[in-house]
Protein backbone atom coordinates (compact mmCIF):
# COMPACT_ATOMS: atom_id res chain seq x y z
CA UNK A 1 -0.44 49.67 -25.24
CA UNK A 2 -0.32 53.67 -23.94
CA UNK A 3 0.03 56.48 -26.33
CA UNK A 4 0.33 60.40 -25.39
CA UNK A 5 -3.16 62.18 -25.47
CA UNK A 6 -2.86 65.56 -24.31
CA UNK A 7 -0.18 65.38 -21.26
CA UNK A 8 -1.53 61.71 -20.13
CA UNK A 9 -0.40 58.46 -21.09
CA UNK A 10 -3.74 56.41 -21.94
CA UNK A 11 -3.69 52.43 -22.11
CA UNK A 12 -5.58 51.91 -25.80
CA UNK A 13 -6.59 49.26 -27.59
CA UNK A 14 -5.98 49.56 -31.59
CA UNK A 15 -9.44 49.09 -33.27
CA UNK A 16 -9.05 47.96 -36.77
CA UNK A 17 -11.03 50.02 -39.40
CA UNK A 18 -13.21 48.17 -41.90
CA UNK A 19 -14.54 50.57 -43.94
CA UNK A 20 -13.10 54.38 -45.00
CA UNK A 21 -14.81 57.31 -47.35
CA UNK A 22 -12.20 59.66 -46.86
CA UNK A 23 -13.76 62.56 -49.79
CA UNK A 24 -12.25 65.48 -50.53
CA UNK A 25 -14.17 68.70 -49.56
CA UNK A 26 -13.15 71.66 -52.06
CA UNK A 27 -12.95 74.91 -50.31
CA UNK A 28 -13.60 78.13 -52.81
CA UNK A 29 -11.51 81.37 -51.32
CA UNK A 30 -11.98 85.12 -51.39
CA UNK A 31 -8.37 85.92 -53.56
CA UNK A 32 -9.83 83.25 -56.41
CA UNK A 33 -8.11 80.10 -55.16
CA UNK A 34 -10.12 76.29 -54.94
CA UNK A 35 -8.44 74.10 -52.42
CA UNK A 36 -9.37 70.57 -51.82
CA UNK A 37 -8.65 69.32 -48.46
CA UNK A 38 -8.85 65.03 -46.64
CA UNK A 39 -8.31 64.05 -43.41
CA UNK A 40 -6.48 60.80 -43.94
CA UNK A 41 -6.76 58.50 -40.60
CA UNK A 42 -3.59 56.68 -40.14
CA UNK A 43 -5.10 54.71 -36.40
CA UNK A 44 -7.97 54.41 -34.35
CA UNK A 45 -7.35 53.63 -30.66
CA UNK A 46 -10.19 53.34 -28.13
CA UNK A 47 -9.17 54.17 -24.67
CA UNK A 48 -9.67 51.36 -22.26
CA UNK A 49 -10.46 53.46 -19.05
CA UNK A 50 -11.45 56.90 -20.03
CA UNK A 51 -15.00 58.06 -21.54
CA UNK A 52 -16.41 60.98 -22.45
CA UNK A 53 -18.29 63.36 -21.15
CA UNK A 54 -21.52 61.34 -22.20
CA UNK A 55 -19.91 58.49 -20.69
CA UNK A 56 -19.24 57.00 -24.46
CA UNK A 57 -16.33 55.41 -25.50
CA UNK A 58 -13.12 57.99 -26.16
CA UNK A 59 -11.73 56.84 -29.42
CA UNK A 60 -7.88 58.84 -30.07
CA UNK A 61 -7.20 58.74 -33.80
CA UNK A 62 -3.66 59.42 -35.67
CA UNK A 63 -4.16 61.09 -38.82
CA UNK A 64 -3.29 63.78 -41.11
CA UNK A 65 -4.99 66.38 -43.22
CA UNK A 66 -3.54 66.56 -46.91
CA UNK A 67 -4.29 69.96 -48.65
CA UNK A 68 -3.81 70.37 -52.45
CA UNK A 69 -4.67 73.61 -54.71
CA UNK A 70 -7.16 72.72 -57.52
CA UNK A 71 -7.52 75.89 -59.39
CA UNK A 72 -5.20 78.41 -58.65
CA UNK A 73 -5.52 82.18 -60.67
CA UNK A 74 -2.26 82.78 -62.75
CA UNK A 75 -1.90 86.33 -60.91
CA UNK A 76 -1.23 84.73 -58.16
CA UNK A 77 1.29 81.76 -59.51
CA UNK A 78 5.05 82.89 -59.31
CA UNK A 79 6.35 84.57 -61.72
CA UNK A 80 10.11 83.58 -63.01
């Protein structure tokens, strides 16, 4: 199959994942705030004909990064 990287199509092949620890890292900010961020991986495609640098494998992933607050200080909540 091809999929867009950058401006090139790239022929892939999907590469089932066995095992995921997708943690949460918490992320403590100057105005007060704690916000806990993942990086969910939706796919993992290894590219059939294209390597890295280092001549490894180049592995293209689909993902998305979900970002929550965990403590938030009231004076900055919205007020009604």
């Amino acid at each position: 199959m091809k999929i867009k990287h950058g401006r090139q199509d790239v022929e892939v092949d999907q590469i089932e994942v066995v095992k995921s620890d997708e943690p949460w890292c918490e992320y403590s900010l100057a105005d007060g705030s704690k916000i806990r961020v993942r990086h969910v991986l939706g796919a993992m495609f290894r590219a059939q004909h294209s390597f890295t640098e280092d001549e490894d494998p180049l592995y293209i992933t689909r993902s998305q990064i979900v970002v929550i607050p965990a403590e938030i200080p009231d004076d900055l909540r919205r007020k009604e």
